[in-house]
N, C-alpha and C. Protein backbone atom coordinates (compact mmCIF):
# COMPACT_ATOMS: atom_id res chain seq x y z
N UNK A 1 0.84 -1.18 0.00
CA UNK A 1 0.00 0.00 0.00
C UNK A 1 0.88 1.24 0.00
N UNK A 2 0.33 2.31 -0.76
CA UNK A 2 1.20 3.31 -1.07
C UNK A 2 0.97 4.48 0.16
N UNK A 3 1.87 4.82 1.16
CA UNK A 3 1.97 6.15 1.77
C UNK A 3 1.91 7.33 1.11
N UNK A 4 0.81 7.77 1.64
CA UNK A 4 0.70 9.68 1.03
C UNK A 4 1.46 10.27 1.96
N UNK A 5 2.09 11.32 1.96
CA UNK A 5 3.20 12.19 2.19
C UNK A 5 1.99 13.27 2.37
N UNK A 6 2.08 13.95 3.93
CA UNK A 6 1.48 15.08 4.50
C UNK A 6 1.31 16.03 3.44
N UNK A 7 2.28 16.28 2.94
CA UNK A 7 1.87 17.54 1.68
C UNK A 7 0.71 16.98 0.36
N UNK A 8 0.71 15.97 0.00
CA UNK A 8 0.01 15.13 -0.74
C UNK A 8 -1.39 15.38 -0.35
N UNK A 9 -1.34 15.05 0.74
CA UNK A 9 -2.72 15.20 1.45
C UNK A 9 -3.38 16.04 1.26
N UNK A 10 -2.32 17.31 1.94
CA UNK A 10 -2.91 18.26 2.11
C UNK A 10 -3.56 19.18 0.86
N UNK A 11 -2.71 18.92 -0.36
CA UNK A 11 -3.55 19.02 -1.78
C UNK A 11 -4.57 18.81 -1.93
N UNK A 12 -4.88 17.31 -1.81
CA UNK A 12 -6.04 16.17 -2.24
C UNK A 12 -6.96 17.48 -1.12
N UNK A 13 -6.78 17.32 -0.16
CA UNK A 13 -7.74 18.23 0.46
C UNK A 13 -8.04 19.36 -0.10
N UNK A 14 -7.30 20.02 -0.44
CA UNK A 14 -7.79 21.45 -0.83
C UNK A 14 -8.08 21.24 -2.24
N UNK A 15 -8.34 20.27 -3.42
CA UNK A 15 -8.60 19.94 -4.55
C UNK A 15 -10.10 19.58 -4.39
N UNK A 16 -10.53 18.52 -2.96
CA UNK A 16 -11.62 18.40 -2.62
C UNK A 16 -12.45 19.76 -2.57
N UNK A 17 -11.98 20.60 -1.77
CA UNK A 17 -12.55 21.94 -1.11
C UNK A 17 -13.06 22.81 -2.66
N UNK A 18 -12.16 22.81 -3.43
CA UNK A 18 -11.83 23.74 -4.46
C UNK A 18 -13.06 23.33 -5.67
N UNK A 19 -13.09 21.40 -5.55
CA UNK A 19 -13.73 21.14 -6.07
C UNK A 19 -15.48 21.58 -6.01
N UNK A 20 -15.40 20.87 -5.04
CA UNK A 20 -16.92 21.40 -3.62
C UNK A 20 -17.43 22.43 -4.31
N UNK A 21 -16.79 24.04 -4.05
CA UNK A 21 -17.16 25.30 -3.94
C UNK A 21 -17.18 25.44 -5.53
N UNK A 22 -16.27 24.62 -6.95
CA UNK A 22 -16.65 24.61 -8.06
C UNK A 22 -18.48 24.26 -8.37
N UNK A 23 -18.33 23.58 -8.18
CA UNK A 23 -19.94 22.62 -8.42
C UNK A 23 -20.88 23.30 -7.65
N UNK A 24 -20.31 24.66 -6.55
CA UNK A 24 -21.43 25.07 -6.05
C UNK A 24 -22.30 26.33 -6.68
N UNK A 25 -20.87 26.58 -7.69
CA UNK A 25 -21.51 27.85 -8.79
C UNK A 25 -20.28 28.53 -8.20
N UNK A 26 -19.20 29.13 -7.65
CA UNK A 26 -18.19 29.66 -7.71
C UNK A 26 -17.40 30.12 -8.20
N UNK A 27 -17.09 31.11 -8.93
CA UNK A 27 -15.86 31.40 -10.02
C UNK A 27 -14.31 31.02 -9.68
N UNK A 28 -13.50 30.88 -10.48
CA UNK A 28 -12.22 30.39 -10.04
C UNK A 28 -11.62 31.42 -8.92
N UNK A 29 -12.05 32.60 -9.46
CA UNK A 29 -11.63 33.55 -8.87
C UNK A 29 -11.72 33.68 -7.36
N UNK A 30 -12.99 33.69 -6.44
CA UNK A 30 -13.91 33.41 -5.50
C UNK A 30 -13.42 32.22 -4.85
N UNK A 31 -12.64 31.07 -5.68
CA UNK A 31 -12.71 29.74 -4.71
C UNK A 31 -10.93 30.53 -4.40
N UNK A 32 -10.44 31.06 -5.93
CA UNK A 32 -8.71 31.58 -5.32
C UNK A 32 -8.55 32.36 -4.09
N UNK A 33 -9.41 33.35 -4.01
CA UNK A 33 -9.16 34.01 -2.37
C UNK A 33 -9.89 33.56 -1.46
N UNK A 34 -10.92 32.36 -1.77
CA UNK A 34 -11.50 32.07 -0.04
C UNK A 34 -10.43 30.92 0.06
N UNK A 35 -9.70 30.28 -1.02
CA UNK A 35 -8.58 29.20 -0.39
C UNK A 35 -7.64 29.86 0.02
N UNK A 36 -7.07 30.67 -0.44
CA UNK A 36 -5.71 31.81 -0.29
C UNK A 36 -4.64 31.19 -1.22
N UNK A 37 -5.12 30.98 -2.30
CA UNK A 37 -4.41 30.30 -3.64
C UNK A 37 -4.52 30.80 -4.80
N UNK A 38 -3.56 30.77 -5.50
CA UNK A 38 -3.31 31.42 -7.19
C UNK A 38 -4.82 31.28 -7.79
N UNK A 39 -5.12 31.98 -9.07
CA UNK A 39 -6.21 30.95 -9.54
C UNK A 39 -5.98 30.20 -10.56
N UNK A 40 -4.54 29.91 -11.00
CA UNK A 40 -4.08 29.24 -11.95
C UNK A 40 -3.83 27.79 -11.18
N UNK A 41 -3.75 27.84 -9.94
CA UNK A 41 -3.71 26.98 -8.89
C UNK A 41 -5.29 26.45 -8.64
N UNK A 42 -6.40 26.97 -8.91
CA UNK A 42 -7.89 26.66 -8.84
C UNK A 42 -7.85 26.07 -10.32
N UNK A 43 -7.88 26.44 -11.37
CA UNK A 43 -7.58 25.98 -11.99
C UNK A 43 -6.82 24.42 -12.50
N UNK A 44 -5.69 24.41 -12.28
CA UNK A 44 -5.11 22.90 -12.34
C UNK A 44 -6.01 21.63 -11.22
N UNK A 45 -6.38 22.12 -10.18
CA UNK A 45 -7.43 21.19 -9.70
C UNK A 45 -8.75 21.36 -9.75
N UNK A 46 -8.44 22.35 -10.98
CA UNK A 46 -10.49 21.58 -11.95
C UNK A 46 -9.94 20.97 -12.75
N UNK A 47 -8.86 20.87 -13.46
CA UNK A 47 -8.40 20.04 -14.52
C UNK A 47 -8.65 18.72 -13.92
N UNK A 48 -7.47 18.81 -12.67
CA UNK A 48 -7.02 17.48 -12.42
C UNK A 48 -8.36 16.48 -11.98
N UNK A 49 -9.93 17.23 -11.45
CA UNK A 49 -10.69 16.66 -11.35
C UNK A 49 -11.35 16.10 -12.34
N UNK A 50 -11.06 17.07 -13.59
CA UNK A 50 -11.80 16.63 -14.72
C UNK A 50 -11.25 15.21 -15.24
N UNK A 51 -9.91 15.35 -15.17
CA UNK A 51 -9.16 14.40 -15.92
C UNK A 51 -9.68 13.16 -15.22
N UNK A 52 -9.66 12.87 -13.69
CA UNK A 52 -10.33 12.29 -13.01
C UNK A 52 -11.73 11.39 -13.68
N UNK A 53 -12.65 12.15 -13.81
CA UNK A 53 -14.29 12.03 -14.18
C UNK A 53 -13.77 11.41 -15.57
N UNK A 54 -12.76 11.89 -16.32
CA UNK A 54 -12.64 11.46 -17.58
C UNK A 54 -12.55 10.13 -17.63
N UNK A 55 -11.69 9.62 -16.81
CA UNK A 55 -11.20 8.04 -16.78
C UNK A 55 -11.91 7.58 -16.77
N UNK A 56 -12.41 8.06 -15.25
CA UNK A 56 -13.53 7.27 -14.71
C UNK A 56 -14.68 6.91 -15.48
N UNK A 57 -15.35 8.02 -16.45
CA UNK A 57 -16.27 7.66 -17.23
C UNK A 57 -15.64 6.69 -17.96
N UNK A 58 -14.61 6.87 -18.62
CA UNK A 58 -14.45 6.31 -20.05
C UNK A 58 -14.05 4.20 -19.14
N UNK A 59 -13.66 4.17 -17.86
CA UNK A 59 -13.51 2.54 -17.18
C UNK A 59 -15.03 2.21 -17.03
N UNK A 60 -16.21 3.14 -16.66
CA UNK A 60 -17.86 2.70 -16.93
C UNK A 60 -17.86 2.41 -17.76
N UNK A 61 -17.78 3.41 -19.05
CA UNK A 61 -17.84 2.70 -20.19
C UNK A 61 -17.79 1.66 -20.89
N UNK A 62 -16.31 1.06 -20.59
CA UNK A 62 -15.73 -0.04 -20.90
C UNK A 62 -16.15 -1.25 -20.62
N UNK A 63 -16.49 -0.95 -19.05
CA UNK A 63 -17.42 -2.37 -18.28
C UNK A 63 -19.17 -2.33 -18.87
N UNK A 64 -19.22 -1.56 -18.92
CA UNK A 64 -20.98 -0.99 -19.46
C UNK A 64 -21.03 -1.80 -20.84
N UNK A 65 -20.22 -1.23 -21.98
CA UNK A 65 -20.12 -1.74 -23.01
C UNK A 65 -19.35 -4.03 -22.73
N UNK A 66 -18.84 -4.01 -22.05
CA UNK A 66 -18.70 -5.61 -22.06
C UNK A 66 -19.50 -6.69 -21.51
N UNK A 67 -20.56 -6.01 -20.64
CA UNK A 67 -21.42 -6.48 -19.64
C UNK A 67 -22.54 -6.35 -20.81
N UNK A 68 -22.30 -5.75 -21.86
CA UNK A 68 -23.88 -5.48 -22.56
C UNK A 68 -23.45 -5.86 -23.90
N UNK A 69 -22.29 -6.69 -24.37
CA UNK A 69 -22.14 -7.74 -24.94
C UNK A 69 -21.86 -8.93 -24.68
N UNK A 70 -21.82 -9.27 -23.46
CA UNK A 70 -21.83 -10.82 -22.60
C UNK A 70 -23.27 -11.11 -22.99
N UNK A 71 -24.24 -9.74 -22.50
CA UNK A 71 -25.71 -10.02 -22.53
C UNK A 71 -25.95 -10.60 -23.76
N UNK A 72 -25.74 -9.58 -24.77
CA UNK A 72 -25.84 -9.61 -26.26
C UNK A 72 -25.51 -11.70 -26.87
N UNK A 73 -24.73 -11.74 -26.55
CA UNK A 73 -24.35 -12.71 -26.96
C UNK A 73 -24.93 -14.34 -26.24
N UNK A 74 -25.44 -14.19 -25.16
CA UNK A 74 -26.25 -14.97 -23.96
C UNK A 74 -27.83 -14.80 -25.07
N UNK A 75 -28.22 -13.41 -25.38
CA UNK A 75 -29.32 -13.67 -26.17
C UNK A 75 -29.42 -14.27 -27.28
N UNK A 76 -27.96 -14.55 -27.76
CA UNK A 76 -28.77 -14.71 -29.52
C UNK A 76 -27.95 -16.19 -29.24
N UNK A 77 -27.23 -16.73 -28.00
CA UNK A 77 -27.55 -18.25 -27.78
C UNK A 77 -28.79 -18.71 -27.42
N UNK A 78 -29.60 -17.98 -27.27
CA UNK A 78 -30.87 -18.34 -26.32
C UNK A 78 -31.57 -18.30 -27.59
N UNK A 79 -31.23 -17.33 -28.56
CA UNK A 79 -32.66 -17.29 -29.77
C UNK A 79 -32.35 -18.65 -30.58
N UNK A 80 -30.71 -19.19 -30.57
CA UNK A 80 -30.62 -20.08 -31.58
C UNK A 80 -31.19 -21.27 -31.30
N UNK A 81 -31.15 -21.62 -29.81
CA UNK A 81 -31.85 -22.54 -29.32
C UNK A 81 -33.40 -22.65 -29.33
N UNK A 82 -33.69 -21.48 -29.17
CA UNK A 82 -35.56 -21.70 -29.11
C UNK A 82 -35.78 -21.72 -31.18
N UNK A 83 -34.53 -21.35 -31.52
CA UNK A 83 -35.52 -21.92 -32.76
C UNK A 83 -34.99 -23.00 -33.54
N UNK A 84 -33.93 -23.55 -32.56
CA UNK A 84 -33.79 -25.10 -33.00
C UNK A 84 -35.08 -25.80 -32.55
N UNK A 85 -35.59 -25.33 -30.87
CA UNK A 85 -36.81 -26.26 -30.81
C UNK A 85 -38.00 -26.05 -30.99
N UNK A 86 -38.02 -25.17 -31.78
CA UNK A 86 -39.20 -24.26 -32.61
C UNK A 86 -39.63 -24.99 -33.82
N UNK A 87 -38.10 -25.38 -34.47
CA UNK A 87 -38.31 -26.21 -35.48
C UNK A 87 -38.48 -27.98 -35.62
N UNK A 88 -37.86 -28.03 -34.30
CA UNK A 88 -38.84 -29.55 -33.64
C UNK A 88 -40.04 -29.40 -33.39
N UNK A 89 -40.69 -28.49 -33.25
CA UNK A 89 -41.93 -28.40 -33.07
C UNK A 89 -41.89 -29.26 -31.27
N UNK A 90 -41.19 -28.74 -30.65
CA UNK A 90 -41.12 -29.09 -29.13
C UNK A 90 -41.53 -28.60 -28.47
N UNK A 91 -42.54 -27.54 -27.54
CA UNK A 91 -42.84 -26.51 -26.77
C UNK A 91 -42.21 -26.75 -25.69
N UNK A 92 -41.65 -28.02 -25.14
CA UNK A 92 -40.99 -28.15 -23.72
C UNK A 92 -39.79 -27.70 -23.99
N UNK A 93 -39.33 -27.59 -24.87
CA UNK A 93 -37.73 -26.97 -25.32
C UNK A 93 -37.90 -25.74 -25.50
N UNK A 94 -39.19 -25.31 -25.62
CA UNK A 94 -39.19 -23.61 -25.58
C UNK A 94 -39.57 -23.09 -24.26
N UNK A 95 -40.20 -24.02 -23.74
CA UNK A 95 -40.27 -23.41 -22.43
C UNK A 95 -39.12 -23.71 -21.53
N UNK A 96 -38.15 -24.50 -21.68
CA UNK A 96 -36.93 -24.57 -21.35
C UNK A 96 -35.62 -23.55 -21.73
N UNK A 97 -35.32 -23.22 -23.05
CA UNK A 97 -35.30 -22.24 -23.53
C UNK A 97 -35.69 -20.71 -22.40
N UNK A 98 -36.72 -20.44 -22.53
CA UNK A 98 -37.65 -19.68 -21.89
C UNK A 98 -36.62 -19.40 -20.26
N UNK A 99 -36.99 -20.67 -19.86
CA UNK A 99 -36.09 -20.75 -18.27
C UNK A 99 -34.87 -20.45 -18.25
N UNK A 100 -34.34 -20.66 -19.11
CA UNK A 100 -32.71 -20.40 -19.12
C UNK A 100 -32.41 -19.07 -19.56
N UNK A 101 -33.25 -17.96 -19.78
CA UNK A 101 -33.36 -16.70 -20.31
C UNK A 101 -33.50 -16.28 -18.93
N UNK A 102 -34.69 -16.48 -18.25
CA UNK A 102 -35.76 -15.91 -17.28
C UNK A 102 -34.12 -15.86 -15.95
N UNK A 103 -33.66 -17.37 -16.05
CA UNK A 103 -32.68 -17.57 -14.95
C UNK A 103 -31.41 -16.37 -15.28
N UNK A 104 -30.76 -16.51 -16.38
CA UNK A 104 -29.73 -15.66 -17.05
C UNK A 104 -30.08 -14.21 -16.23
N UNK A 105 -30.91 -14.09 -16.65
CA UNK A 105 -31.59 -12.08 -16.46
C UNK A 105 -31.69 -12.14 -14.16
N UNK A 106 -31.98 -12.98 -14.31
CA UNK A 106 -32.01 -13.54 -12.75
C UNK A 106 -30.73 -12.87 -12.29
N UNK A 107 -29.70 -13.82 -12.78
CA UNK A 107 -28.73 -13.59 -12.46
C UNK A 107 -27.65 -12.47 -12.45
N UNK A 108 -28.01 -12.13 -13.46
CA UNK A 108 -27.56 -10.38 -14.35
C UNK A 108 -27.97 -9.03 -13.38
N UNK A 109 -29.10 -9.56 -12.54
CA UNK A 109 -29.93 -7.93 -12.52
C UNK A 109 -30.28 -8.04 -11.38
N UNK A 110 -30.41 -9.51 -9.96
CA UNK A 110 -30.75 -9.60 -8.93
C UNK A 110 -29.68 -9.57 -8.09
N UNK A 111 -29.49 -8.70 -6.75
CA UNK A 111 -28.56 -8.96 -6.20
C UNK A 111 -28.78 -10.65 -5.15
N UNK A 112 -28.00 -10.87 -5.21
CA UNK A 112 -27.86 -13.03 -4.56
C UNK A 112 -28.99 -13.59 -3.47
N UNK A 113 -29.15 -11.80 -2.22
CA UNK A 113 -30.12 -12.84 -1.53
C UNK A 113 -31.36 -12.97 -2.49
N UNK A 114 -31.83 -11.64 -3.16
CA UNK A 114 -33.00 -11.80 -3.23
C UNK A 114 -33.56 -13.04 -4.49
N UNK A 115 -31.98 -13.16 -5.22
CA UNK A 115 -32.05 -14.25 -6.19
C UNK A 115 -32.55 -15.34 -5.68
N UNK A 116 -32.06 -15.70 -4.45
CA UNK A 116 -32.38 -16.90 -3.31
C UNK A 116 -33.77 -16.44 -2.94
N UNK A 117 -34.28 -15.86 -2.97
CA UNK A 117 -35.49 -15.69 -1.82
C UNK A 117 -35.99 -16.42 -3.66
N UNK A 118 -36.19 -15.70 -4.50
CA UNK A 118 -36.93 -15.90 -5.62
C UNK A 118 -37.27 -17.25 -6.40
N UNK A 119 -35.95 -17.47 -6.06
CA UNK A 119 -35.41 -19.72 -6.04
C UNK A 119 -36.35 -20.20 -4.98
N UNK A 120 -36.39 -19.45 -4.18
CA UNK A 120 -36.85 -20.60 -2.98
C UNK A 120 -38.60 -20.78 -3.63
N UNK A 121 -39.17 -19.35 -3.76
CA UNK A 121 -40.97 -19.02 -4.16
C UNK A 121 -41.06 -19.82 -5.48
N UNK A 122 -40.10 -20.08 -6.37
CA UNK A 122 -40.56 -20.97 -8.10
C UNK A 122 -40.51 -21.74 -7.71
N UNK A 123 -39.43 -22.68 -6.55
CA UNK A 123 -39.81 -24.10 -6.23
C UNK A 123 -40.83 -24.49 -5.49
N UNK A 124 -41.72 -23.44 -4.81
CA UNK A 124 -42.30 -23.76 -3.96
C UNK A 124 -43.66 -23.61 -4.87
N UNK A 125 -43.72 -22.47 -6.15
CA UNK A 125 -44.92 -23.00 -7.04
C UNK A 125 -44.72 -23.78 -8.68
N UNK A 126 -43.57 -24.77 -8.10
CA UNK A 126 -43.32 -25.80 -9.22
C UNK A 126 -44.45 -26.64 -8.73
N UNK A 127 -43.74 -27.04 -7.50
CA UNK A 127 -44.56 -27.87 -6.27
C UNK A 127 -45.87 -27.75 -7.09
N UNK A 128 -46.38 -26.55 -6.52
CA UNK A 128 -47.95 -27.01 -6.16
C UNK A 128 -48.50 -26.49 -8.00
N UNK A 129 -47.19 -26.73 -8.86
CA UNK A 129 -48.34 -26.84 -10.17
C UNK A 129 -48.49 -27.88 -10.75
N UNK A 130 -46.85 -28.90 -9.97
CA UNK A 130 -47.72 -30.44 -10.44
C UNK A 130 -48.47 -30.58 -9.86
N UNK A 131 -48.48 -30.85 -8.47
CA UNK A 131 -49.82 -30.87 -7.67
C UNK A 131 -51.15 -30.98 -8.49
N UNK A 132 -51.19 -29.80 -8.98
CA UNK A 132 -52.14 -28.81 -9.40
C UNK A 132 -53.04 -29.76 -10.77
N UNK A 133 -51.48 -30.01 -11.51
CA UNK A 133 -51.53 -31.25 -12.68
C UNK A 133 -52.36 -32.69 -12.74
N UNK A 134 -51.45 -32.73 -11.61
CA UNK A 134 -51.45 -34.45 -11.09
C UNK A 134 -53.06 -34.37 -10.67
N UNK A 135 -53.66 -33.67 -9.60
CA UNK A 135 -55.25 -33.56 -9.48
C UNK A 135 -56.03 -33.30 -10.43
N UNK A 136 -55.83 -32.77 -11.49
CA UNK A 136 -56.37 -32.52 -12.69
C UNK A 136 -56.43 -34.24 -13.59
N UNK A 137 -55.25 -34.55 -13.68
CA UNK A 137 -55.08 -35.72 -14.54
C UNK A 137 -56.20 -36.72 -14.21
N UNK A 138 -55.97 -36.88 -12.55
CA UNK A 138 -56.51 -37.54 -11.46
C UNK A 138 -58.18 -37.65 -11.72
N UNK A 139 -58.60 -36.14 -11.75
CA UNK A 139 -59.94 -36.16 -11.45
C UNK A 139 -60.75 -36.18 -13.48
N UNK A 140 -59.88 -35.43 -13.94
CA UNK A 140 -60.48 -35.37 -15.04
C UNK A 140 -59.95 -36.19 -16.57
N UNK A 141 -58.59 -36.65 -16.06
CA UNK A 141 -58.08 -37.72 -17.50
C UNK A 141 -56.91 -37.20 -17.67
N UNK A 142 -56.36 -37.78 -18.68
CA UNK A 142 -54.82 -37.00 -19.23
C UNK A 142 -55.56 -35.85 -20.31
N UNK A 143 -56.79 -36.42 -21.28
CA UNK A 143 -57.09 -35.10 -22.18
C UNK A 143 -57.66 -34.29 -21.46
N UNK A 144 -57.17 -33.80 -20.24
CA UNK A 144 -57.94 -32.66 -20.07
C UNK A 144 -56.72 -31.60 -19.81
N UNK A 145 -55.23 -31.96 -20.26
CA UNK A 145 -53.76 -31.41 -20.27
C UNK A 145 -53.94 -31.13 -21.99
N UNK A 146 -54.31 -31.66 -22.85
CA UNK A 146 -54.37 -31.89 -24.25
C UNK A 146 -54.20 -30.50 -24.84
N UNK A 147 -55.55 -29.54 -24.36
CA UNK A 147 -55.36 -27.59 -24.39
C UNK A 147 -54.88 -26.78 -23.73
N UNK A 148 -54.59 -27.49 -22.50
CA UNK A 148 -54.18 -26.48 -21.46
C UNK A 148 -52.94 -25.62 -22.11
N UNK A 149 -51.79 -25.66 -22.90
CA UNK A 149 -50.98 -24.82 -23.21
C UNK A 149 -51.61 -23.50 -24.12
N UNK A 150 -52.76 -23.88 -24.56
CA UNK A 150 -53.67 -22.83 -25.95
C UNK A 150 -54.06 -21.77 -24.54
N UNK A 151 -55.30 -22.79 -23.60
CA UNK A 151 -56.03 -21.95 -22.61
C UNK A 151 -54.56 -21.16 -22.15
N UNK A 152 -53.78 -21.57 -21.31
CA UNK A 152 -52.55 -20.88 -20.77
C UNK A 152 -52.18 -19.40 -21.28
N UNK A 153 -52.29 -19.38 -22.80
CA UNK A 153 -51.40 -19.02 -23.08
C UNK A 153 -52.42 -17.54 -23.51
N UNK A 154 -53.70 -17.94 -24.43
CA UNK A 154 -54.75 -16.93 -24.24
C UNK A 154 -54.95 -16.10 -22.70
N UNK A 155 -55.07 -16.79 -22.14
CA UNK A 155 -55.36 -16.23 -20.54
C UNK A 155 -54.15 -15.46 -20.28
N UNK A 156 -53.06 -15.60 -20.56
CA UNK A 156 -51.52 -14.61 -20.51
C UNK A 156 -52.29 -13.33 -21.03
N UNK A 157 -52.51 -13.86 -22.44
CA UNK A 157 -52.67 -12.38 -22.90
C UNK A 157 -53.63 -11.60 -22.85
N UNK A 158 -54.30 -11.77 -22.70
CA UNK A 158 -55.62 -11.21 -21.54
C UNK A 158 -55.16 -10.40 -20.45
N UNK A 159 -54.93 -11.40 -19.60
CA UNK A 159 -54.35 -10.67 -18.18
C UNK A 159 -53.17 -9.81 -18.60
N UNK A 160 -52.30 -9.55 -19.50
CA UNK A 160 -51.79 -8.40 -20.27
C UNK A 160 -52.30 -7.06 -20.51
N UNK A 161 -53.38 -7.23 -21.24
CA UNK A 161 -53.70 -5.88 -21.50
C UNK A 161 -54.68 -5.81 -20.09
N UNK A 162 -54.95 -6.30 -19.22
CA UNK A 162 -56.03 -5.66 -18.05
C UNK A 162 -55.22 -5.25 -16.97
């Protein structure tokens, strides 16, 4: 770890200060005699802040732009797949497909506990939609699963626009 040297400091401080009273609407002039400093001296630490913000934007950037071609590229594995099983004419491969999107974005955009809390509530209404299945099969046959993906899927879009 690198030691700052008292005088170092004491810059960074008054670059802070200088900065501060910039952003507060201050002229260079105004921040030069309430610091008791040149204003060519107010000056070089608006630069040096700028130069600062500069980096800094342009290292967001960099991560912004690679994080949003990881994505990029996670999607159009995901499209090639749903229309490999698009063209099987498979719907369980699209709704699989589907999951591995839904999980991806999960992962991308949730911070961990709440990812976990969210894992814990889909398993807990996986559960009760075989359940849900299995009593259906039970009471009314296997053809009574035969439409359920048509009904499903109308009823989505419904409850969409309401």
């Amino acid at each position: 770890m690198e030691t700052i040297s008292p005088a170092k400091m004491k810059i960074e401080a008054r670059r802070n200060r200088v900065w501060s009273l910039y952003l507060q609407g201050h002229t260079q002039e105004e921040i030069a005699e309430r610091e008791a400093v040149d204003r060519r001296t107010v000056y070089r630490d608006i630069q040096a802040f700028n130069s600062r913000i500069s980096e800094l934007t342009s290292t967001v950037e960099i991560v912004y732009k690679d994080a949003y071609d990881r994505l990029l590229a996670q999607i159009k594995e995901i499209q090639r797949r749903a229309e490999i099983a698009e063209k099987d004419g498979d719907a369980a491969k699209l709704w699989k497909v589907a999951a591995i999107y839904d999980r991806l974005l999960l992962d991308r955009f949730m911070p961990k506990q709440d990812h976990d809390m969210v894992k814990q509530e889909n398993e807990r209404l996986i559960k009760q939609m075989k359940c849900m299945i299995d009593f259906l099969v039970e009471k009314m046959g296997l053809e009574s699963l035969d439409n359920f993906e048509e009904y499903w899927l109308t009823r989505a879009n419904l409850e969409k626009w309401h």
